[in-house]
Protein backbone atom coordinates (compact mmCIF):
# COMPACT_ATOMS: atom_id res chain seq x y z
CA UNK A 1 -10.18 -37.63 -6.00
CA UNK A 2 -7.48 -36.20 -8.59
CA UNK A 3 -6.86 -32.55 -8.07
CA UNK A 4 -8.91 -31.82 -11.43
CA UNK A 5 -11.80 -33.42 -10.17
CA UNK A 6 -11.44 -31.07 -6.90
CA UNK A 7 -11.70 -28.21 -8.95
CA UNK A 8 -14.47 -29.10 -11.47
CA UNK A 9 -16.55 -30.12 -8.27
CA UNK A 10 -15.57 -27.23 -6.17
CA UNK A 11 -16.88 -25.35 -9.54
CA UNK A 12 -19.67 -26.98 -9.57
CA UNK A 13 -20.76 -26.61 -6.42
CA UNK A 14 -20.26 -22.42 -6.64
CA UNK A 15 -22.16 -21.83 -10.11
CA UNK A 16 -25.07 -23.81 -8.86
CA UNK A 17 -24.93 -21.64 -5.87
CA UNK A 18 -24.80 -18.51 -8.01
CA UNK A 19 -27.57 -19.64 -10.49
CA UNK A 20 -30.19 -20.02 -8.19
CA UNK A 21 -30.48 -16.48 -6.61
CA UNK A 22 -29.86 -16.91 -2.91
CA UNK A 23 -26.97 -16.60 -1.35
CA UNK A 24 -24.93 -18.95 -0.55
CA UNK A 25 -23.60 -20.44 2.97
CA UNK A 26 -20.32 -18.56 2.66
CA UNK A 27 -20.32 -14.96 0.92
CA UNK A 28 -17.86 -15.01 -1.95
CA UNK A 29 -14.77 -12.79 -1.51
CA UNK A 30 -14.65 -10.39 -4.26
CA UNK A 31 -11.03 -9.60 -2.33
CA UNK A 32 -7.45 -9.38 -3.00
CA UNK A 33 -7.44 -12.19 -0.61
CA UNK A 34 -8.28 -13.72 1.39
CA UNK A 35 -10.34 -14.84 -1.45
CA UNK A 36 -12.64 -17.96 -1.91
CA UNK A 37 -11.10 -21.08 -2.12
CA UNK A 38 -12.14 -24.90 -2.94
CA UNK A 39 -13.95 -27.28 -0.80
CA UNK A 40 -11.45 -29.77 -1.13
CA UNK A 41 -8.61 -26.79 -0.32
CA UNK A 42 -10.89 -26.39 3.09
CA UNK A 43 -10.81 -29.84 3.56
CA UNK A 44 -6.95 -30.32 3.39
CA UNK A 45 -7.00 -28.59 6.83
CA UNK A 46 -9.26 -31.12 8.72
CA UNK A 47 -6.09 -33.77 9.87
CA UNK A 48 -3.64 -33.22 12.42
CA UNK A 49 0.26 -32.97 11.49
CA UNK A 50 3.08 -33.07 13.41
CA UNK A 51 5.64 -30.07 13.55
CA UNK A 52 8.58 -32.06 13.07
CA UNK A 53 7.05 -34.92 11.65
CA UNK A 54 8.27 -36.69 8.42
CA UNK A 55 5.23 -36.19 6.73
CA UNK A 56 5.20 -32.66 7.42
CA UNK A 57 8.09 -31.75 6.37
CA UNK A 58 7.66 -33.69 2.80
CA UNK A 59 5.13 -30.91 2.56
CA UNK A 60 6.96 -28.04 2.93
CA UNK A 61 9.57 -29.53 0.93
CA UNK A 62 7.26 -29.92 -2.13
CA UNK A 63 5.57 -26.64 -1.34
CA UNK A 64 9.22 -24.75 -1.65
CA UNK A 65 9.94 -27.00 -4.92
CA UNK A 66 6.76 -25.92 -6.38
CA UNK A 67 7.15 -22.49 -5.87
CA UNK A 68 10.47 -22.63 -7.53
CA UNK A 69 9.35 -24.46 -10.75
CA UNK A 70 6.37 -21.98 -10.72
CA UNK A 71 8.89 -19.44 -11.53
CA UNK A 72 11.58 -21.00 -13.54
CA UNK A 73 14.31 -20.24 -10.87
CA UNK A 74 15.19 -24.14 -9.51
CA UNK A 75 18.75 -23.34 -10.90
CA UNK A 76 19.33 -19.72 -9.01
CA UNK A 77 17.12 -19.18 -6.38
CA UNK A 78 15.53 -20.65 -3.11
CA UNK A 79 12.31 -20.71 -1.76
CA UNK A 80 11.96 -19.62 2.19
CA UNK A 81 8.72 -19.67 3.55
CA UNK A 82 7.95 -17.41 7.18
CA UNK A 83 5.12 -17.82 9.64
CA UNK A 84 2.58 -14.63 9.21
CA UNK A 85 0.99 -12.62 6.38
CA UNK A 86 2.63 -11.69 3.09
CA UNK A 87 3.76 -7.92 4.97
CA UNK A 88 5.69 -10.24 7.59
CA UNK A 89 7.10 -11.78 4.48
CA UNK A 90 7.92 -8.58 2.99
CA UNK A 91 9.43 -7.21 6.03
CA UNK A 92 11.76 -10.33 6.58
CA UNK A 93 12.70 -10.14 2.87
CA UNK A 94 13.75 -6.60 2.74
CA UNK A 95 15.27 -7.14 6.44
CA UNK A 96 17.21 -10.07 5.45
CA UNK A 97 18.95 -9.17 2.19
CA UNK A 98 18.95 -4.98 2.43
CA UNK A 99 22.54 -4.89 3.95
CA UNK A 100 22.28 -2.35 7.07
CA UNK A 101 24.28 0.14 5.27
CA UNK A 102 22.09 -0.35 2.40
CA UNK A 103 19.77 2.18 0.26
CA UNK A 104 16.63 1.10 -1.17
CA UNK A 105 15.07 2.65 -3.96
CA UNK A 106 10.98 2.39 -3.48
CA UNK A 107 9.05 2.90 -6.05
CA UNK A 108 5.33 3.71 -4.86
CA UNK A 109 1.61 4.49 -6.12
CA UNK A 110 -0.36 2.75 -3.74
CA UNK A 111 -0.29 1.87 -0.07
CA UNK A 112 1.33 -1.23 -0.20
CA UNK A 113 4.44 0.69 -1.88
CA UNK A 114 3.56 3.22 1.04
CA UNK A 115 3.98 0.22 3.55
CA UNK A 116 7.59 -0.92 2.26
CA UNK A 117 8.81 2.37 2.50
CA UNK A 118 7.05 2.88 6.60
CA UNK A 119 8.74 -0.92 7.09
CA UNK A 120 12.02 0.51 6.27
CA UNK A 121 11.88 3.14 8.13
CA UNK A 122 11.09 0.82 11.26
CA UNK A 123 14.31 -1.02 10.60
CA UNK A 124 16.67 1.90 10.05
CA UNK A 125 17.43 1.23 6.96
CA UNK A 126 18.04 4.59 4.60
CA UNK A 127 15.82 4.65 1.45
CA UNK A 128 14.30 7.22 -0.92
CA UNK A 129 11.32 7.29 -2.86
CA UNK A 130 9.98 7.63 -6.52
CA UNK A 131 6.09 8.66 -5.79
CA UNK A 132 3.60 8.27 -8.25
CA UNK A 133 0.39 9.27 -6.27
CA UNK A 134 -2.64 7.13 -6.38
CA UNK A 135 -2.30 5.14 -9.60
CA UNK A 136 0.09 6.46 -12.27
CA UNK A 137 2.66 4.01 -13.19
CA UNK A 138 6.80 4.43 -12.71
CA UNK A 139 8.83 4.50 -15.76
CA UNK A 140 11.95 3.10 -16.57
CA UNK A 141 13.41 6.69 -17.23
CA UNK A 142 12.34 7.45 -13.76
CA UNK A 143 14.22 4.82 -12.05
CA UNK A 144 17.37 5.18 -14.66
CA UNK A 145 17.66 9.07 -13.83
CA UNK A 146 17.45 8.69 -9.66
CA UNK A 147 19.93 5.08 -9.92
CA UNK A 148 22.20 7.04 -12.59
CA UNK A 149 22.24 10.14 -10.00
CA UNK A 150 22.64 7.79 -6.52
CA UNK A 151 25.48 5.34 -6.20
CA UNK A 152 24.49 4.42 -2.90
CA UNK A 153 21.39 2.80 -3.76
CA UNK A 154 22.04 -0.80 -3.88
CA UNK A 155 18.37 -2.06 -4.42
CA UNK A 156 14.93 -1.66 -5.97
CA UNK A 157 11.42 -2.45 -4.36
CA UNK A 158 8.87 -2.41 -6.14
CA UNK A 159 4.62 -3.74 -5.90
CA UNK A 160 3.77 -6.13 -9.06
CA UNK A 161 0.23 -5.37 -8.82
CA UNK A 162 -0.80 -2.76 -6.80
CA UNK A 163 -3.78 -3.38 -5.43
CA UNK A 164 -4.93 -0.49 -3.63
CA UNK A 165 -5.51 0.75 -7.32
CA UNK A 166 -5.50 -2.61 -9.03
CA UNK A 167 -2.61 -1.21 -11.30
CA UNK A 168 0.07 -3.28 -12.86
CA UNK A 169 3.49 -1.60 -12.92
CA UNK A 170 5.82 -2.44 -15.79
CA UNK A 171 7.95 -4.60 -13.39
CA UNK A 172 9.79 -6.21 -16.65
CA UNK A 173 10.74 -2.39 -18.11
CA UNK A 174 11.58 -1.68 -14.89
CA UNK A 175 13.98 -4.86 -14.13
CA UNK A 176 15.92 -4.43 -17.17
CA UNK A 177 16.97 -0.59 -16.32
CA UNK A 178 17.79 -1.70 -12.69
CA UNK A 179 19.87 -5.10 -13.82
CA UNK A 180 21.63 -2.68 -16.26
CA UNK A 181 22.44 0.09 -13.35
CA UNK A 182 23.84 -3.25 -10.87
CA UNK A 183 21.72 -2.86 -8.95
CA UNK A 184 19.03 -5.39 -7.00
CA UNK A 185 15.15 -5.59 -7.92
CA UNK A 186 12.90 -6.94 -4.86
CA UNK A 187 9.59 -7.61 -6.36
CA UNK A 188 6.66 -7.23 -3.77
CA UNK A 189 4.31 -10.23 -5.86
CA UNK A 190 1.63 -10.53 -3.55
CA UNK A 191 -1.62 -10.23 -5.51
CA UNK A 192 0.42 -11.19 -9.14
CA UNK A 193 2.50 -14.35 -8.55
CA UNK A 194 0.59 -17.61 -9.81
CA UNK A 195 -1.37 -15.39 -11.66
CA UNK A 196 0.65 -13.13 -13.95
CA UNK A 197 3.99 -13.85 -15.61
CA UNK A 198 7.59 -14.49 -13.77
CA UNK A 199 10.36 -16.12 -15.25
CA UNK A 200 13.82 -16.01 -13.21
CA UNK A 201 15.52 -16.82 -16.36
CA UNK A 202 14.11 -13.70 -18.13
CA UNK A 203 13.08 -11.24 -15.30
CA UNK A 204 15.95 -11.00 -13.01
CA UNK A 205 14.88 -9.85 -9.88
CA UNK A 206 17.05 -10.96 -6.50
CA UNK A 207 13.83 -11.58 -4.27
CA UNK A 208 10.20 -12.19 -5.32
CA UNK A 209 7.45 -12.27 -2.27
CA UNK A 210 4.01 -13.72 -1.99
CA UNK A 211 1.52 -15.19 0.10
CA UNK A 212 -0.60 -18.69 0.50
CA UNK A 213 -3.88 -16.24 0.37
CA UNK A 214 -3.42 -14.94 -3.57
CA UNK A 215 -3.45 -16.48 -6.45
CA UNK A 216 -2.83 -19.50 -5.83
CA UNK A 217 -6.21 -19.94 -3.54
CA UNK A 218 -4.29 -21.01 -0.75
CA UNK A 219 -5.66 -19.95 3.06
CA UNK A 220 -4.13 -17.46 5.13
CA UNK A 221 -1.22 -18.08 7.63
CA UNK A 222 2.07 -17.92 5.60
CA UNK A 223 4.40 -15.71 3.13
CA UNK A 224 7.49 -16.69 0.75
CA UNK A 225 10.01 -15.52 -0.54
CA UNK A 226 12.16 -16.70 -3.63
CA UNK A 227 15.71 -15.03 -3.33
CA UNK A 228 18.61 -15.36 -5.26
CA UNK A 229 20.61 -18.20 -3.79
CA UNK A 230 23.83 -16.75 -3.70
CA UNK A 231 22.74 -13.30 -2.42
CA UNK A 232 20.98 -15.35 0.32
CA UNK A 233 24.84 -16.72 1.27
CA UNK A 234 25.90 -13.69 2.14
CA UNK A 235 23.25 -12.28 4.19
CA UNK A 236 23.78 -13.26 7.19
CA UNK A 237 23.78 -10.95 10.17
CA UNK A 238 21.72 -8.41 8.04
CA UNK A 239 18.50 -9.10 10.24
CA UNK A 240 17.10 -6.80 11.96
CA UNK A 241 14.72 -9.54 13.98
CA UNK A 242 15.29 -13.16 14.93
CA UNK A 243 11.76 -14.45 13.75
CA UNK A 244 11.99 -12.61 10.20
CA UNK A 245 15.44 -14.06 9.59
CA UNK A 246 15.35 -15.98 6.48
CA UNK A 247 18.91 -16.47 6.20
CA UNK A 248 18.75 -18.42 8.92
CA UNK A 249 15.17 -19.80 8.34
CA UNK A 250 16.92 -21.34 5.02
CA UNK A 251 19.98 -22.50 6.55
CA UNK A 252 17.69 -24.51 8.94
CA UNK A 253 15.19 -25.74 6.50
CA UNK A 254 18.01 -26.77 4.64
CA UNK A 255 19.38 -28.76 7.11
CA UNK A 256 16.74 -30.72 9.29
CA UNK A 257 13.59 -30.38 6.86
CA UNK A 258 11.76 -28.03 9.68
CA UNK A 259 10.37 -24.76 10.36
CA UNK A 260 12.87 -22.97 13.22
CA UNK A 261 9.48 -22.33 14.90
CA UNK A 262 6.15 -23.92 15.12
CA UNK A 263 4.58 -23.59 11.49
CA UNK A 264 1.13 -23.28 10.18
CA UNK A 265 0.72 -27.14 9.49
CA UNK A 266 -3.27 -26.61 8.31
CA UNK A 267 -2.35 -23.81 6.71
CA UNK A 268 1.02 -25.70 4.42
CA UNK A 269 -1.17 -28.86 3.83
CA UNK A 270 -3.86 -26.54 2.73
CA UNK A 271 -1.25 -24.89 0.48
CA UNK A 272 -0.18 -27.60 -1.11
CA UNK A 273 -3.56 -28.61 -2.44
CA UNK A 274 -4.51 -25.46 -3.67
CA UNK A 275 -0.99 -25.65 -5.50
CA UNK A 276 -1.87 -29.34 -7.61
CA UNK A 277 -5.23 -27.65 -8.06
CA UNK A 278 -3.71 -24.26 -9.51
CA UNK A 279 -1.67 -27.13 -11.61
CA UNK A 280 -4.76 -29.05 -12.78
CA UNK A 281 -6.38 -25.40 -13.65
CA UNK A 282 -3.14 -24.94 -16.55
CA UNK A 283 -1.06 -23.11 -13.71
CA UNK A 284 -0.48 -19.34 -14.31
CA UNK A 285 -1.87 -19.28 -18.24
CA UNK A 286 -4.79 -20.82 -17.24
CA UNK A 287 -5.34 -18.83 -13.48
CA UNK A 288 -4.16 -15.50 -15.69
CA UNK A 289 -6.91 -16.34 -17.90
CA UNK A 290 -9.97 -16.96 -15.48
CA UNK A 291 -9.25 -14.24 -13.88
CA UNK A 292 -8.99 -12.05 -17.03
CA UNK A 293 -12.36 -13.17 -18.00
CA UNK A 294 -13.63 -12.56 -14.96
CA UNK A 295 -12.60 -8.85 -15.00
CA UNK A 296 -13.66 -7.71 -18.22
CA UNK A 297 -16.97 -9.56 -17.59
CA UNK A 298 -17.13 -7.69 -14.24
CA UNK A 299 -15.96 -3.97 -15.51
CA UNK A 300 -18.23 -4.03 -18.48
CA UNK A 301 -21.46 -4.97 -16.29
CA UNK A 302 -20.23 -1.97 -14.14
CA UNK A 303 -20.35 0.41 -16.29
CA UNK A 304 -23.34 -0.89 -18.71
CA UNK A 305 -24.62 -0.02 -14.80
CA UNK A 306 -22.95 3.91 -14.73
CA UNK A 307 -19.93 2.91 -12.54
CA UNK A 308 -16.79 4.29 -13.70
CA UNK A 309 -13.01 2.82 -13.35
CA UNK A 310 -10.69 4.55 -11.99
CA UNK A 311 -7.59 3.41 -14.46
CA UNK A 312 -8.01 3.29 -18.12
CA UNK A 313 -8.69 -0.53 -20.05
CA UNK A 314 -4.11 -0.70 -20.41
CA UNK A 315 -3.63 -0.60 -16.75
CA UNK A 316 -6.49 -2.87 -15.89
CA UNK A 317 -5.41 -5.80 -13.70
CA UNK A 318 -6.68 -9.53 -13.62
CA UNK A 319 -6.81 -8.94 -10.36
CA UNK A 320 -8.75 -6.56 -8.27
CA UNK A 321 -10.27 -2.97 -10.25
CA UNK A 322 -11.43 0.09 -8.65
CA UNK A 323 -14.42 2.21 -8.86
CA UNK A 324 -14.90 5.86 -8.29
CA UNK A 325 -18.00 5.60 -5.89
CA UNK A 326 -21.01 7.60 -7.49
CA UNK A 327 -21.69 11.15 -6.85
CA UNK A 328 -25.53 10.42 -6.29
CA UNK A 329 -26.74 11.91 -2.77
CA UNK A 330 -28.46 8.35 -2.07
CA UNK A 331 -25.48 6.30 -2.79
CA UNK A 332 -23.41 5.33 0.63
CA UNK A 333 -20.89 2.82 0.56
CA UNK A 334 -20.96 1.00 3.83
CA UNK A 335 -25.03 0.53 2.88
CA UNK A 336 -24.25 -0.73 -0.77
CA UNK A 337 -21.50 -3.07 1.19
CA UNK A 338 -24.02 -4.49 3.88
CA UNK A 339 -26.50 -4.63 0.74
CA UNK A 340 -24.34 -6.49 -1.48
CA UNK A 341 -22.82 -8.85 1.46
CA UNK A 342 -26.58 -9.99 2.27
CA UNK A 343 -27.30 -11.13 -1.08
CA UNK A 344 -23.75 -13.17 -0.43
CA UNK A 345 -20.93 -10.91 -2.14
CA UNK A 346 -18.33 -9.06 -0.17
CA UNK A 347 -16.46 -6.05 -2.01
CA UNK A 348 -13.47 -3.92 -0.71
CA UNK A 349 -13.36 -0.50 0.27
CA UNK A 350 -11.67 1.95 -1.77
CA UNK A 351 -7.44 2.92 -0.20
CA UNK A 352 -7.59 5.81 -2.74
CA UNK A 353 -6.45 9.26 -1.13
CA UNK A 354 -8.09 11.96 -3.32
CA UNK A 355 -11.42 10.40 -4.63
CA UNK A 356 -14.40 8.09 -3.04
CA UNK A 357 -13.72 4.39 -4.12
CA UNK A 358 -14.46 1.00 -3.78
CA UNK A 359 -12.77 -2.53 -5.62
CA UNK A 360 -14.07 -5.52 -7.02
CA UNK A 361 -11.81 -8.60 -6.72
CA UNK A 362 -11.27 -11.11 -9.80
CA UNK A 363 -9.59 -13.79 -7.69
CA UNK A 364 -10.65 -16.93 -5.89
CA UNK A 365 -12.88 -19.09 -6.49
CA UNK A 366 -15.20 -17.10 -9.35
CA UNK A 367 -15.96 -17.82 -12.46
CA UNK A 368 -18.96 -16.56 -15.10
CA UNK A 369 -21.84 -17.57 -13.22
CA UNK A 370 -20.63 -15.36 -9.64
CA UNK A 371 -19.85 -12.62 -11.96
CA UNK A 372 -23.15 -12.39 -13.89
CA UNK A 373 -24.46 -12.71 -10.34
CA UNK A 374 -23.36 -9.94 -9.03
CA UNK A 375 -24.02 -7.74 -11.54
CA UNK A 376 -27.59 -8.54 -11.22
CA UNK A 377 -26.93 -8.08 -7.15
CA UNK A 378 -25.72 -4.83 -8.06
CA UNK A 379 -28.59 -3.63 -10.08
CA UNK A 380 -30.90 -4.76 -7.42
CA UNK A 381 -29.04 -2.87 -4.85
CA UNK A 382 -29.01 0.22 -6.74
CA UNK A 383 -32.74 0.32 -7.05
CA UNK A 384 -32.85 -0.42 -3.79
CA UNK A 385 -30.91 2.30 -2.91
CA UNK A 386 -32.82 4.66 -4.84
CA UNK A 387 -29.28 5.51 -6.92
CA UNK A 388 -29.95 5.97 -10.30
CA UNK A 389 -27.03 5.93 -12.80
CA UNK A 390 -26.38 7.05 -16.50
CA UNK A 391 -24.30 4.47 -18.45
């Protein structure tokens, strides 16, 4: 079976689920991720590999060459991939190139910019912040004024999509102030890469991160990162933990083929299916536009039903959007969840830290049929509920 073939039947297979009414024998994942993923993706995990195996490590081999042509950075950067979710990933990144007498410059409106700056505080290394709240976007001018006043900041982090709020921050605004201050951009990619644009020969960032769970409908069990080759060279001895080294993760990669420690074989064979399969789909064009369809199918069904979104239509993302919970007495979230997850859709609770929330995931395995599903799941639930909305 041809990788397109795994994805038309794997589509197949979903929409007919989602036509007939019931739910279906797994609840989609209306997530950030973990999301739902293929058959034939679930399948990749059903055979044994070896650690050390030849065959194994022509996986991860492909896998890291993949990544690399996904963003246009074969010539300048590597791809090291680390045992653990995409905040070990994170944490080894910013532990492995952030010299120790480094200052990072966070820039944060959500929790996961909240959980690089708690990260770096764990590992001693000094940093400041540029806080946005909830959901409002950094500016270039921002970053220019605080790099312009503080020589001793010698990088950027910053969240691609933030997903708490389903945001998107103007990461290429913001990469052209911080390559024109010298300084380094570390791009936390998580819930964007494979999905929304990145070009190494255009963006110039010295570290991208992501995870096999995302957008590339992968399973959990792994993070990357793609760091600037020569930046990687001299990084050595900046780790703060032997595990999260990816200095030395890449130097031994590089030079047997293998994983330092035991790796998530299922997990990497599973990865590299869902990769030919996010190939066969038209790769990030053609995931960016799925999932694009899939949220403004989903956000103007939500509030044709009275829901309201928390950001306006500009700062909309493809991939997860949040909405202010209603301020009807009869309206409770964890019963709209349980409600929702019966008739075989499970939704996110809200990270917001002023206002009731919940989100609605675009990613994974959904298409028109799940989408027009749920809104009709959602309706139902609502009258259940006894919750009655103005649009």
């Amino acid at each position: 079976m041809t990788a397109q073939n795994s994805v038309d039947t794997a589509q197949t297979v979903t929409v007919d689920q989602a036509v007939t009414g019931y739910a279906p024998t797994e609840p989609y994942l209306l997530t950030p991720g973990p999301i739902t993923t293929t058959l034939t993706t679930k399948q990749a995990m059903l055979h044994d590999w070896g650690s050390w195996d030849g065959d194994f490590n022509a996986i991860t081999a492909e896998v890291r060459q993949r990544l690399l042509a996904l963003a246009n950075a074969e010539q300048s950067h590597v791809c090291v991939p680390v045992q653990g979710s995409g905040s070990f990933a994170v944490e080894a990144t910013l532990g492995t190139i952030v010299p120790r007498d480094g200052k990072v410059l966070v820039l944060m409106n959500g929790a996961y910019g909240q959980r690089m700056s708690k990260t770096l505080s764990y590992m001693g290394r000094d940093h400041v912040v540029i806080d946005k709240g909830d959901y409002a976007p950094p500016t270039p001018e921002e970053v220019a004024e605080v790099l312009a006043s503080d020589p001793a900041i010698t990088d950027v982090a910053l969240v691609y999509c933030e997903t708490s709020s389903g945001i998107l921050n103007p990461v290429a605004e913001i990469a052209t102030v911080v390559e024109q201050a010298g300084r380094r951009l570390i791009i936390d990619a998580m819930s964007a890469f494979g999905a929304l644009p990145v070009d190494a020969r255009e963006l110039k960032f010295a570290a991208l991160i992501s995870a096999a769970n995302k957008c590339i409908e992968g399973v959990p069990g792994f993070g990357y990162a793609i760091i600037d080759r020569d930046l990687l060279e001299r990084s050595e001895g900046n780790a703060h933990s032997l595990c999260l080294d990816l200095y030395d993760q890449w130097v031994y990669m590089e030079r047997t083929g293998q994983w330092r420690f035991t790796p998530p074989t299922h997990v990497v064979a599973a990865f590299l299916q869902a990769l030919h399969e996010h190939e066969a789909e038209g790769g990030t064009a053609g995931r960016h536009a799925r999932y694009s369809r899939n949220r403004d199918r989903m956000v103007a069904g939500m509030r044709e039903l009275g829901f309201r979104t928390l950001l306006d239509d500009q700062w909309l993302s493809p991939i997860i959007t949040t909405f202010f919970s209603p301020e009807h007495p009869a309206f409770e979230f964890r019963d709209f969840y349980n409600r929702l997850k019966a008739r075989g859709f499970i939704i996110y609770p809200g990270k917001l830290t002023e206002a009731e929330s919940f989100r609605i995931g675009c990613i994974g395995q959904l298409y028109d049929a799940q989408i027009d599903q749920l809104l009709v799941v959602v309706a139902e639930v609502l009258q259940e509920m006894g919750v009655a909305l103005d649009a």
